[in-house]
C-alpha atoms as a PDB file:
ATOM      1  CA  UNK A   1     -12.168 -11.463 -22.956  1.00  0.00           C
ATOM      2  CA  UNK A   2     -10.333 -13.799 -25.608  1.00  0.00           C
ATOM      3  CA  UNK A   3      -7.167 -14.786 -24.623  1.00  0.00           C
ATOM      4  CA  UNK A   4      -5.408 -15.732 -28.246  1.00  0.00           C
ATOM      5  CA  UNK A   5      -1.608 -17.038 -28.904  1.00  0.00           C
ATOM      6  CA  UNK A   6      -0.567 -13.244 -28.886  1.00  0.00           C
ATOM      7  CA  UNK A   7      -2.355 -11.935 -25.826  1.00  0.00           C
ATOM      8  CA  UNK A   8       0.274 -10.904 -23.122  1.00  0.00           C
ATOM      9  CA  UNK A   9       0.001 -12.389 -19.883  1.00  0.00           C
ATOM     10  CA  UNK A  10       0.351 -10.360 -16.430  1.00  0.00           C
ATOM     11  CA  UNK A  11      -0.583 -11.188 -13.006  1.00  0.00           C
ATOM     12  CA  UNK A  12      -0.671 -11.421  -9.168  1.00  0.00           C
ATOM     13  CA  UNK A  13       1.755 -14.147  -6.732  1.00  0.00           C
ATOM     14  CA  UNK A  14       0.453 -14.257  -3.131  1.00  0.00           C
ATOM     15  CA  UNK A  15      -0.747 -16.666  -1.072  1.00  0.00           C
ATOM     16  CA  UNK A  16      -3.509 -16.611  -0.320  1.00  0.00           C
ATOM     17  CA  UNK A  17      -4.701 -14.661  -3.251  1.00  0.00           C
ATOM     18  CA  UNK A  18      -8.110 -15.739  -3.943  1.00  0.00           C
ATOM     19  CA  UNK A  19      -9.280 -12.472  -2.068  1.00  0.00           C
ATOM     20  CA  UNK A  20      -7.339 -10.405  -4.770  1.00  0.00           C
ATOM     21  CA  UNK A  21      -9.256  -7.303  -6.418  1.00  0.00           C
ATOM     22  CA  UNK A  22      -6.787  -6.596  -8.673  1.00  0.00           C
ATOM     23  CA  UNK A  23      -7.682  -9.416 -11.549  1.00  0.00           C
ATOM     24  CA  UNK A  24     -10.919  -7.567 -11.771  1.00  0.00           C
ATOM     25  CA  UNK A  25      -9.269  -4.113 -11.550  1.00  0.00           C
ATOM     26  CA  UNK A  26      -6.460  -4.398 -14.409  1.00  0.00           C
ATOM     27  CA  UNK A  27      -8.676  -6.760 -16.907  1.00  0.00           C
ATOM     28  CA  UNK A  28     -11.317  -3.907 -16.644  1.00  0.00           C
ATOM     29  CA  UNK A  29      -8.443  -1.804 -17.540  1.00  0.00           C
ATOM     30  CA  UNK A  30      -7.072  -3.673 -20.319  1.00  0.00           C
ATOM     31  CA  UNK A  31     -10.596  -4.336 -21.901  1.00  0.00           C
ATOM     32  CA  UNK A  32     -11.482  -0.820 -22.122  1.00  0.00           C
ATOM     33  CA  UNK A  33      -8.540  -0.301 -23.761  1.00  0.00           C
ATOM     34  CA  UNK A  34      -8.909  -2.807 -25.994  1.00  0.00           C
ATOM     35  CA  UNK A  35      -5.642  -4.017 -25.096  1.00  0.00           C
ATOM     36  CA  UNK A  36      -4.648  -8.079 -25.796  1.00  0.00           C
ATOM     37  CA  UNK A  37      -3.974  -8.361 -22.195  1.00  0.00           C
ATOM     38  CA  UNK A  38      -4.786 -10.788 -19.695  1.00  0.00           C
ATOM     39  CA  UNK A  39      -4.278 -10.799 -15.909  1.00  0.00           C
ATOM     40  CA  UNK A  40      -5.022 -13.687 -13.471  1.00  0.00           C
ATOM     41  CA  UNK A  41      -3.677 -14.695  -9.675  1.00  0.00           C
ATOM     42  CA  UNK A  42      -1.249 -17.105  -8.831  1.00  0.00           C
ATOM     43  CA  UNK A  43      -1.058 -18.482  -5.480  1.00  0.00           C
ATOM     44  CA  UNK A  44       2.759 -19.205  -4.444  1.00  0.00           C
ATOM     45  CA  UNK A  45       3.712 -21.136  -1.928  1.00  0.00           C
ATOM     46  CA  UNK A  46       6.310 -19.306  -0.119  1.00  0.00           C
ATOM     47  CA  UNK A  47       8.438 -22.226  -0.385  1.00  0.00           C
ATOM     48  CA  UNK A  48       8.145 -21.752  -4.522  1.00  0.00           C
ATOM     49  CA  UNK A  49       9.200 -18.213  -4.441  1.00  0.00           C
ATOM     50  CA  UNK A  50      12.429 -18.290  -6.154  1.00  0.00           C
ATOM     51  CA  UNK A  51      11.012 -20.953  -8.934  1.00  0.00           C
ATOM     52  CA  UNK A  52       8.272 -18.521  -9.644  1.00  0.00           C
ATOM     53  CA  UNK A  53       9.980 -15.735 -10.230  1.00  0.00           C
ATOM     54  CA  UNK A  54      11.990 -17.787 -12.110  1.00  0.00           C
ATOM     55  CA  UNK A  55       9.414 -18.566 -14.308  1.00  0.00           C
ATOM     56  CA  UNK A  56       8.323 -14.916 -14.886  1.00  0.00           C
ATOM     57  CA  UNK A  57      11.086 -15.320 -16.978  1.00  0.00           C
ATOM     58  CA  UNK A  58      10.597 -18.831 -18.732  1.00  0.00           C
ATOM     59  CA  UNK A  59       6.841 -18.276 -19.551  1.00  0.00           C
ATOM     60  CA  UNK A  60       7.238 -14.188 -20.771  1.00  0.00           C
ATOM     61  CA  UNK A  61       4.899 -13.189 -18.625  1.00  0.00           C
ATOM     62  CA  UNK A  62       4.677  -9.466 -19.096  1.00  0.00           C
ATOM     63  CA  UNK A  63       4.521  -7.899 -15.479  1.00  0.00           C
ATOM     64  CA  UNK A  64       3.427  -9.284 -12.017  1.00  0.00           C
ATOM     65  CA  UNK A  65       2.132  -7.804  -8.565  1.00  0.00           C
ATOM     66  CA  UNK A  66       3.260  -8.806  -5.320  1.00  0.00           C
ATOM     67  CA  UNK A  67       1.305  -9.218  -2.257  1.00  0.00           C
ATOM     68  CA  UNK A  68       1.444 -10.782   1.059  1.00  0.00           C
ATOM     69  CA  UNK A  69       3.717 -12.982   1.983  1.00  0.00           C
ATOM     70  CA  UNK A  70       6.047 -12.588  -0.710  1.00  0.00           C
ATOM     71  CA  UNK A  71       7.031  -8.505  -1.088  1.00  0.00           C
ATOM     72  CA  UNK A  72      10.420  -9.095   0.046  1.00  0.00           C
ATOM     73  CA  UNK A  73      11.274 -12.747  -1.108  1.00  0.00           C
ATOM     74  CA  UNK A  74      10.892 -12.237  -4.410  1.00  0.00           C
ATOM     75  CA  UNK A  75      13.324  -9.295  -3.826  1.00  0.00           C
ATOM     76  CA  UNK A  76      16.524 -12.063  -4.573  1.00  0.00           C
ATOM     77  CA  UNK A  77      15.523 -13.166  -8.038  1.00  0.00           C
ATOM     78  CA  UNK A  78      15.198  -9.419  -9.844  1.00  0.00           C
ATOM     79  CA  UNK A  79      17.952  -7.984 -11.286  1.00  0.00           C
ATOM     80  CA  UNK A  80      17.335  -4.110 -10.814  1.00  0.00           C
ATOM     81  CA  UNK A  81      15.411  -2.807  -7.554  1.00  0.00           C
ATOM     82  CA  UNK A  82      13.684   0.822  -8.052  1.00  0.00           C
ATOM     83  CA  UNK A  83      15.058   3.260  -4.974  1.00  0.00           C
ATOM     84  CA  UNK A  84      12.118   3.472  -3.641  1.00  0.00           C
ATOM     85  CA  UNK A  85      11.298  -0.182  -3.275  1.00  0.00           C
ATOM     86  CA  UNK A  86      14.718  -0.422  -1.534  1.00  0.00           C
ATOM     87  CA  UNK A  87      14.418   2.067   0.945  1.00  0.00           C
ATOM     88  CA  UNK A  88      11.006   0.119   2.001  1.00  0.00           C
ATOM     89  CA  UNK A  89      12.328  -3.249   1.693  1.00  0.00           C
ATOM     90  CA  UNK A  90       9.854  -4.636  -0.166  1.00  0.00           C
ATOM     91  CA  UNK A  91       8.731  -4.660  -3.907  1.00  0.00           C
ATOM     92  CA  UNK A  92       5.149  -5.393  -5.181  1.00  0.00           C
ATOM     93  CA  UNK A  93       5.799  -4.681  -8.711  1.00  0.00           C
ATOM     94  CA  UNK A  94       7.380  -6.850 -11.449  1.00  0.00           C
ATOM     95  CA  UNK A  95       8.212  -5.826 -15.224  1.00  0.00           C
ATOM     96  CA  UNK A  96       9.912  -8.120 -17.444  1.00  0.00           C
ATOM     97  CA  UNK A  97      11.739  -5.818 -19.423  1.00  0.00           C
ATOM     98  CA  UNK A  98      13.247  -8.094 -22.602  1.00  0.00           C
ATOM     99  CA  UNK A  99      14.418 -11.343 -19.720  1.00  0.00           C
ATOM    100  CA  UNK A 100      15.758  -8.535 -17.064  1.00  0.00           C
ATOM    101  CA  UNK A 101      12.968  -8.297 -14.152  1.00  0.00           C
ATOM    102  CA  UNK A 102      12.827  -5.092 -12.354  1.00  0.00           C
ATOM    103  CA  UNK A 103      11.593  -4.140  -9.106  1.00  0.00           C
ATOM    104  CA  UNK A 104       9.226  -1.287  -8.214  1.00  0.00           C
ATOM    105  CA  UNK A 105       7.062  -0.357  -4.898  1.00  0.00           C
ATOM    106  CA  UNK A 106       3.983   1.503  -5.993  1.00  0.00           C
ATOM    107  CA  UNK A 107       2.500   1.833  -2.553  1.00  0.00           C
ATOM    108  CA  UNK A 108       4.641   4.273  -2.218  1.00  0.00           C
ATOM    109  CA  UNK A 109       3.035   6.756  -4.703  1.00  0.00           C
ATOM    110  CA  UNK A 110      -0.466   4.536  -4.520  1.00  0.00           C
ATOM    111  CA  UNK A 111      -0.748   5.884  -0.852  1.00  0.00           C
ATOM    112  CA  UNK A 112       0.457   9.750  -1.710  1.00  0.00           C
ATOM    113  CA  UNK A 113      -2.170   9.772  -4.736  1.00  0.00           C
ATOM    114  CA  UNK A 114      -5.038   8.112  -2.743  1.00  0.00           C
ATOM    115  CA  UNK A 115      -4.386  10.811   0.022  1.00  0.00           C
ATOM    116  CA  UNK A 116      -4.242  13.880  -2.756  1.00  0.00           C
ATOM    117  CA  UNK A 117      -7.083  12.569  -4.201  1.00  0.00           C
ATOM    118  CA  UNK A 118      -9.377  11.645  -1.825  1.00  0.00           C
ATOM    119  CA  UNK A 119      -8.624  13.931   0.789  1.00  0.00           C
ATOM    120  CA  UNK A 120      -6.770  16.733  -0.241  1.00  0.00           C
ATOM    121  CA  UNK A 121      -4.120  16.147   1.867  1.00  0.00           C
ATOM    122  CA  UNK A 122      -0.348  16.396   1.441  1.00  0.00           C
ATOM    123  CA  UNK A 123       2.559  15.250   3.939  1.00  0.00           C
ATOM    124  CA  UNK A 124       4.620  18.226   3.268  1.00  0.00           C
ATOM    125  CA  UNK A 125       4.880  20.005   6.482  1.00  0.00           C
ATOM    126  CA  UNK A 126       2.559  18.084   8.517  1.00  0.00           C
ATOM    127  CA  UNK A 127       2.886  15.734  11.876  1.00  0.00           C
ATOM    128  CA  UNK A 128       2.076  11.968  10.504  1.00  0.00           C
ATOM    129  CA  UNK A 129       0.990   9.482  13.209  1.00  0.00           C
ATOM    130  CA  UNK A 130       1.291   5.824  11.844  1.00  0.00           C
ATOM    131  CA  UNK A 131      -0.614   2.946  13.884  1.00  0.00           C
ATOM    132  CA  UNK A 132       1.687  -0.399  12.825  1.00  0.00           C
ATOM    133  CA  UNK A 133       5.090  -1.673  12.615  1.00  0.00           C
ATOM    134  CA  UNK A 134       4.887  -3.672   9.593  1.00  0.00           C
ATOM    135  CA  UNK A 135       5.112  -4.115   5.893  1.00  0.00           C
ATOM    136  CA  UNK A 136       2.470  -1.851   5.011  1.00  0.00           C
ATOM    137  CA  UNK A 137       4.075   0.485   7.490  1.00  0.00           C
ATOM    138  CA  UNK A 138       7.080   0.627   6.148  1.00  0.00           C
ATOM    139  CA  UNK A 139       5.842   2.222   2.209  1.00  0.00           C
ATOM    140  CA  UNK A 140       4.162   4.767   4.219  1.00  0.00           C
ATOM    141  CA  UNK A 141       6.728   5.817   6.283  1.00  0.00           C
ATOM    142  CA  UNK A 142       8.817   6.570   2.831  1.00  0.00           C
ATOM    143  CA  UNK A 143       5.605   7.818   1.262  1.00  0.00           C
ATOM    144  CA  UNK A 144       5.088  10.396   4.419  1.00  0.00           C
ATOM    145  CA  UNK A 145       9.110  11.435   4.713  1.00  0.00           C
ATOM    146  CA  UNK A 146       9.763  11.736   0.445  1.00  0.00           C
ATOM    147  CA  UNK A 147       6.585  13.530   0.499  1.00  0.00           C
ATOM    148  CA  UNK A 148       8.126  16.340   2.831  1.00  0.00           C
ATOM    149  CA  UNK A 149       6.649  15.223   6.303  1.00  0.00           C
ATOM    150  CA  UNK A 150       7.545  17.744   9.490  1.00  0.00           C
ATOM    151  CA  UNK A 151       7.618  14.112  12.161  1.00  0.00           C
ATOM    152  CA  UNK A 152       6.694  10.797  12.294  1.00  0.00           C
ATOM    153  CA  UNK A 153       5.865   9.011  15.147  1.00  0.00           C
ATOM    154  CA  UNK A 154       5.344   5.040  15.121  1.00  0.00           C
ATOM    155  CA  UNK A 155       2.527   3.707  17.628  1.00  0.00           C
ATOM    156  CA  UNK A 156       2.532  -0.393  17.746  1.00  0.00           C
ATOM    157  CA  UNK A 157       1.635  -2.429  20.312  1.00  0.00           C
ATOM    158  CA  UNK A 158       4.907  -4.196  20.268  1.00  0.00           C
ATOM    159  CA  UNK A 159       6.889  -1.305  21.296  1.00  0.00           C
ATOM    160  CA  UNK A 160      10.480  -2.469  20.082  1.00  0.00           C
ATOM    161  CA  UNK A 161       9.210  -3.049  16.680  1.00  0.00           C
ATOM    162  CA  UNK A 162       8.361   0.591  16.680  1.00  0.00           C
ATOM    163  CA  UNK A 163      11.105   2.304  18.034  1.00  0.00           C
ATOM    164  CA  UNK A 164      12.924  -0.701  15.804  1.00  0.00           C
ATOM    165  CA  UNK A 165      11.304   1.106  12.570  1.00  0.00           C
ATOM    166  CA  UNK A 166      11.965   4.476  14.081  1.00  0.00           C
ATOM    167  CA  UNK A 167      15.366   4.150  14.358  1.00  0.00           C
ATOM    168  CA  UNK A 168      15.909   2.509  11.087  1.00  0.00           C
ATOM    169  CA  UNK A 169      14.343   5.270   8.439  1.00  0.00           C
ATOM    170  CA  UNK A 170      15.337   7.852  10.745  1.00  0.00           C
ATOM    171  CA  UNK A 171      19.146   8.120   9.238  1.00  0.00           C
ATOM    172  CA  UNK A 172      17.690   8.382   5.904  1.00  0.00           C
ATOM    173  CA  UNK A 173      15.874  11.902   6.739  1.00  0.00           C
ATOM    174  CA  UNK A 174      17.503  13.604   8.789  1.00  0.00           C
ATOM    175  CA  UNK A 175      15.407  16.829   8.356  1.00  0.00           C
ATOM    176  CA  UNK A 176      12.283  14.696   9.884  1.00  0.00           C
ATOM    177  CA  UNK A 177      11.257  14.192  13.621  1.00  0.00           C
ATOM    178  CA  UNK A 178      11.318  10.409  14.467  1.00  0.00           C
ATOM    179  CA  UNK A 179       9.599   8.966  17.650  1.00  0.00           C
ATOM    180  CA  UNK A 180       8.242   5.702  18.673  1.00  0.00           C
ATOM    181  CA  UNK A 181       5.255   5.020  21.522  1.00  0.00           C
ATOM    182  CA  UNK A 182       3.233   1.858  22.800  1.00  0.00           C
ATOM    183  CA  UNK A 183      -0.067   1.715  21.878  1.00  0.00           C
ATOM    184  CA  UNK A 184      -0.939   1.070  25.276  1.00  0.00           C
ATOM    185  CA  UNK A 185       0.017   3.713  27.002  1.00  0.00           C
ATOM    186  CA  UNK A 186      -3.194   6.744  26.688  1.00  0.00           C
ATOM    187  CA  UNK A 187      -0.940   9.024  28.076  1.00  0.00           C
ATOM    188  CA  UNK A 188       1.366   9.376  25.410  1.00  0.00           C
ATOM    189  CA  UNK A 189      -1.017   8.309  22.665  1.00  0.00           C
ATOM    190  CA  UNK A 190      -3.047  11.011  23.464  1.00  0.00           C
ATOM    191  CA  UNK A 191      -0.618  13.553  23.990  1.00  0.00           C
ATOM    192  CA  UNK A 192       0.769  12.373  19.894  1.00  0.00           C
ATOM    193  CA  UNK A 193      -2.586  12.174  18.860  1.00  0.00           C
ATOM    194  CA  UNK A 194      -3.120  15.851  20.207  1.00  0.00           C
ATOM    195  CA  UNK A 195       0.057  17.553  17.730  1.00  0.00           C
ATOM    196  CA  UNK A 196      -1.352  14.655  14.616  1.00  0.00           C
ATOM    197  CA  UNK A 197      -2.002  16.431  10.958  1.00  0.00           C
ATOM    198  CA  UNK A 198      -3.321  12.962   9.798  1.00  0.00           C
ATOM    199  CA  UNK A 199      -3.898   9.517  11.545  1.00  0.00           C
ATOM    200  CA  UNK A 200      -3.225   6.428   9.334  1.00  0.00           C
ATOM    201  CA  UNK A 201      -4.157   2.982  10.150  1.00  0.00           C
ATOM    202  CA  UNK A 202      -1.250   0.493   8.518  1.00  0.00           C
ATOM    203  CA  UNK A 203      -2.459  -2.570  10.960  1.00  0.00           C
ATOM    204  CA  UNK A 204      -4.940  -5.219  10.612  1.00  0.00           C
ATOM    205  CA  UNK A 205      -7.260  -3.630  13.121  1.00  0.00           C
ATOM    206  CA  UNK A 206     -10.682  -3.174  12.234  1.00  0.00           C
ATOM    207  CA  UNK A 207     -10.524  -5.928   9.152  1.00  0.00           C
ATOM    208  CA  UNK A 208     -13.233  -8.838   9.246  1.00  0.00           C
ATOM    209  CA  UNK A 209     -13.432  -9.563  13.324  1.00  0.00           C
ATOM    210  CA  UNK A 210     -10.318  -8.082  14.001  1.00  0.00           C
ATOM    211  CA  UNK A 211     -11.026  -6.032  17.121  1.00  0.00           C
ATOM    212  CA  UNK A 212     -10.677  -2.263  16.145  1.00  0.00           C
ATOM    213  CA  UNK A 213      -8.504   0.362  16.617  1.00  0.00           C
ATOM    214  CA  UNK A 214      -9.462   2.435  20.334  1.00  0.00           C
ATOM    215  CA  UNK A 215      -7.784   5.630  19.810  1.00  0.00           C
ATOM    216  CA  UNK A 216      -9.120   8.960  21.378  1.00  0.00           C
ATOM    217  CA  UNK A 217     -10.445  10.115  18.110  1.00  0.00           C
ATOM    218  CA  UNK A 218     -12.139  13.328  19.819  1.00  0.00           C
ATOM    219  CA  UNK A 219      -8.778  14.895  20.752  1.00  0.00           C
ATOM    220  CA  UNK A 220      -7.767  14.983  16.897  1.00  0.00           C
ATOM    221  CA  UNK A 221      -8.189  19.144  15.897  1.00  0.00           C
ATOM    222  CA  UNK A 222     -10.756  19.142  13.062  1.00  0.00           C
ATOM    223  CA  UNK A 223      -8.211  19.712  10.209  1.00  0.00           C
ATOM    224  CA  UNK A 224      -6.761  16.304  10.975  1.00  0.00           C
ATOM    225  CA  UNK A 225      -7.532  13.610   8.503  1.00  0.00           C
ATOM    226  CA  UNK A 226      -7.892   9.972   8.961  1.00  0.00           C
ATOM    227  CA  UNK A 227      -6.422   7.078   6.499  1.00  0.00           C
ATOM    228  CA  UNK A 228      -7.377   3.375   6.986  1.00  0.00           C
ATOM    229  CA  UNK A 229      -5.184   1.005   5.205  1.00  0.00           C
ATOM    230  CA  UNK A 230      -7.805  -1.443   5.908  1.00  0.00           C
ATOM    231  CA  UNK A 231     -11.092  -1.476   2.806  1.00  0.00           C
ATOM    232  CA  UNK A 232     -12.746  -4.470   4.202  1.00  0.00           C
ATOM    233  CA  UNK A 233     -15.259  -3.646   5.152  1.00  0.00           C
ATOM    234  CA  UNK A 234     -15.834  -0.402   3.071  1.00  0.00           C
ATOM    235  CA  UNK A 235     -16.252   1.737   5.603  1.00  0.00           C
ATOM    236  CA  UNK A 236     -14.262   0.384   8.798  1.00  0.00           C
ATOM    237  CA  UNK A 237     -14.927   1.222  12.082  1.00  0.00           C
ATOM    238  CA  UNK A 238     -12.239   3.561  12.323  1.00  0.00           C
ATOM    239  CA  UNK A 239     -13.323   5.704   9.497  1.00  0.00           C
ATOM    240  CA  UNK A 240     -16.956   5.851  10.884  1.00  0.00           C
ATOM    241  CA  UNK A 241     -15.929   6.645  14.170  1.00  0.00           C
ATOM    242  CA  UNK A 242     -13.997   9.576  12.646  1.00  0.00           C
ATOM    243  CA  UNK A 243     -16.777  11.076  10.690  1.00  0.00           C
ATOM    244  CA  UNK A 244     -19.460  10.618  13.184  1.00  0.00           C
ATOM    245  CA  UNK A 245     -16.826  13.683  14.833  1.00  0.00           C
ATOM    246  CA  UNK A 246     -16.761  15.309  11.726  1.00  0.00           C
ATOM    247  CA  UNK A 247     -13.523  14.588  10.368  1.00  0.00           C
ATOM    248  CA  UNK A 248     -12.383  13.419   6.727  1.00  0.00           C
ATOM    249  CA  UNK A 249     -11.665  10.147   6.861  1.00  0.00           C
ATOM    250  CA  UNK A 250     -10.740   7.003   3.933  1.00  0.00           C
ATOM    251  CA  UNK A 251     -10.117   3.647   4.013  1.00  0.00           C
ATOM    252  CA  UNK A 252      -7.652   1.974   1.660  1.00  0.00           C
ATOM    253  CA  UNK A 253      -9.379   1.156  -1.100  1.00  0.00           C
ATOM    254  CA  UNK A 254      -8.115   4.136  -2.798  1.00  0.00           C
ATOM    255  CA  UNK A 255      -4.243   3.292  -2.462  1.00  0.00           C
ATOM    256  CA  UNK A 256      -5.352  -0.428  -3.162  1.00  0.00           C
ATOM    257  CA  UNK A 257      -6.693   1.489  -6.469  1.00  0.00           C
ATOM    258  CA  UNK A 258      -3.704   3.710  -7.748  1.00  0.00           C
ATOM    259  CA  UNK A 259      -0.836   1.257  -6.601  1.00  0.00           C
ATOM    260  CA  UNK A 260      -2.535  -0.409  -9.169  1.00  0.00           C
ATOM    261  CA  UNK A 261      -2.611   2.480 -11.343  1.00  0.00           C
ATOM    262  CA  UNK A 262       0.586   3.071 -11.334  1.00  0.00           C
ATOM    263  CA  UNK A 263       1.898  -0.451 -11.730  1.00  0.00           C
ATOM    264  CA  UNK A 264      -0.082  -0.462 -15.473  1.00  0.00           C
ATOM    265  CA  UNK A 265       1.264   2.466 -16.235  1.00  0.00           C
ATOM    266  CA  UNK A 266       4.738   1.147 -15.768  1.00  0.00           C
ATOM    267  CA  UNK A 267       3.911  -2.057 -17.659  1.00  0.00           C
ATOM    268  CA  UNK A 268       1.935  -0.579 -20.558  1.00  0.00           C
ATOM    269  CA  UNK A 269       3.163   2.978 -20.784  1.00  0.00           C
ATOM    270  CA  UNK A 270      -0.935   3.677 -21.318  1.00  0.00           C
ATOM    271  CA  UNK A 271      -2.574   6.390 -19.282  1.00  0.00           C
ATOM    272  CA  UNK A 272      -4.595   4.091 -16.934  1.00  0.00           C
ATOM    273  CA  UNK A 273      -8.504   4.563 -17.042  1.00  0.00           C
ATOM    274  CA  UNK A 274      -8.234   5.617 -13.387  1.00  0.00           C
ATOM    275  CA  UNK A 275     -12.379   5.549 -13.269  1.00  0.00           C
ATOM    276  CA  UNK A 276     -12.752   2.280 -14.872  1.00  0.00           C
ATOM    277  CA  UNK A 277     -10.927   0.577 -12.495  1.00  0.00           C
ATOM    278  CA  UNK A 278     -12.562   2.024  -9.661  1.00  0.00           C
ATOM    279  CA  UNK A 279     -15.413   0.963 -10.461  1.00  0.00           C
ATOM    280  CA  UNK A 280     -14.217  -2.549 -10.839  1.00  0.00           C
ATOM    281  CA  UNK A 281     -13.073  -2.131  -7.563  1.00  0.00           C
ATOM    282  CA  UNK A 282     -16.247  -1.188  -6.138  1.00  0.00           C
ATOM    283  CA  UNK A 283     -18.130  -4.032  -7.896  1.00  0.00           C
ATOM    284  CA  UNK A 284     -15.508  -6.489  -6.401  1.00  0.00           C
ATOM    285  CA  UNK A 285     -15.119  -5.702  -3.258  1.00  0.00           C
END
C-alpha cells in the first residue's frame, strides 16, 4: 500500500487496540478497490478521549471506529448522533462529514446481517434470550426489538444490572415482552431457555481462559439457534457444545465482519467487497 500526500486517512481509537482485526479488514477493502485509503489503530488513553476526537477534526481524518473503552465517551465531542446509536448509548462509528463528526452504531445492523447471513435467522416474531448486561448487550437488545422480536429476557449474573437493562429499553417497545433472571438460578434459566428461538452470548465467557458459559444447552428445541459474540477462539466452547447437539450455532466473527461492512459503506458510499474482507478476517484472526 502507498500512502501519498492525497491518500485519506481512517482508523480505529481503543485501548488496547493492538488485538484489532479491523486494520487488516478495511485496508483489504480499500486495496481491492483500488481506493487511496489508509486505515491504522490508535490506542487512546481514556483520559485523551475528548483531545482525540478533537483531532479527528484537526488532522481530516476521514472516518474512525470505536471500540472498547471508549463507545460512549467519545459520544460528547460529535455533533450529530444516528437514532440508533442513541437508543444503545454507545457509538462505534465516526464520519467526518466536511469538520461536522457524526455518530453511528453499526452493531446494530452488523449483528442482524451476521444472523441473516449466517444462520438464516430473523428476530421478527421470535423469543431472544441474551446472556450479559453490558455494552455489547445493549446493540443487541435494539438489534433484537427494531428487528420485530416477540420477548426478551436478560440473564446476567449480576441480577440488578439485568433487570436494570430490562427496565430501561422496555419503555421504548412496548409491543415486546421484557424480563430479567440470574444466571444462577437453573430453575428459571432453564425454564427461559425452554420457550428460547435463539441463544446469544454478549459476555466475555468462553474468550481466552475465561471460564465458559454452563447453560443447559440440551433443553434448547432443535430450531433454536445459537450466537456467540465471542470469535476468539474461532469456534468457542459454546458454539461447539451447541453443535455437538445438533444445533446451528456462530460465533461473532461475522457481526465483527459486517459492522465493519457497514461502517465503509457509510464512509465511502462503495459497495463493500463483503468476501474480501472476510477473508482478511480469517487470515487475522
Amino acid at each position: 500500500m502507498e500512502i501519498r500526500a492525497t491518500t485519506r486517512i481512517y482508523g480505529i481509537f481503543g485501548h488496547p487496540v493492538s488485538q484489532s482485526l479491523s486494520p487488516a479488514m478495511h485496508n483489504a477493502a480499500f486495496r481491492h478497490l483500488g481506493l487511496d485509503c489508509a486505515y491504522l489503530a490508535f490506542d487512546v488513553d481514556p483520559r485523551n478521549v475528548d483531545q482525540a476526537v478533537n483531532s479527528i477534526k484537526v488532522l481530516g481524518l476521514c472516518g474512525i471506529n470505536v471500540t472498547i473503552p471508549h463507545k460512549q465517551s467519545v459520544m460528547a465531542g460529535l455533533d450529530e448522533i444516528a437514532p440508533e446509536a442513541s437508543m444503545v448509548g454507545a457509538v462505534n462509528t465516526i464520519v467526518n462529514e466536511n469538520g461536522r463528526l457524526k455518530g453511528y452504531n453499526t452493531d446494530v445492523s452488523g449483528v442482524l446481517r451476521a444472523l441473516e447471513s449466517e444462520l438464516e435467522f430473523s428476530p421478527r416474531g421470535k423469543n431472544v434470550f441474551i446472556v450479559g448486561a453490558g455494552g455489547a448487550s445493549r446493540a443487541v437488545i435494539v438489534a433484537m426489538c427494531t428487528g420485530g422480536a416477540r420477548s426478551v429476557v436478560v440473564v446476567n449474573r449480576t441480577y440488578l444490572k439485568a433487570q436494570k437493562l430490562s427496565e430501561e429499553f422496555s419503555p421504548h417497545f412496548s409491543g415486546i415482552g421484557f424480563s430479567a433472571a440470574p444466571l444462577d438460578d437453573p430453575g428459571q434459566v432453564s425454564e427461559l431457555v425452554e420457550q428460547a428461538d435463539i441463544v446469544i452470548n454478549c459476555s466475555s465467557a468462553g474468550m481466552g481462559d475465561i471460564e465458559p458459559l454452563s447453560l443447559p444447552l440440551d433443553l434448547l428445541g432443535q430450531n433454536c439457534v445459537v450466537y456467540d459474540l465471542v470469535y476468539k477462539p474461532p469456534i468457542t466452547p459454546l458454539v461447539r457444545d451447541s453443535r455437538a447437539l445438533g444445533l446451528r450455532a456462530e460465533s461473532g466473527l461475522g457481526m465483527l465482519l459486517y459492522q465493519g461492512v457497514d461502517a465503509f459503506e457509510i464512509w465511502t458510499g462503495e459497495d463493500a467487497p463483503v468476501e474480501v474482507m472476510r477473508e482478511a478476517l480469517s487470515a487475522s484472526g
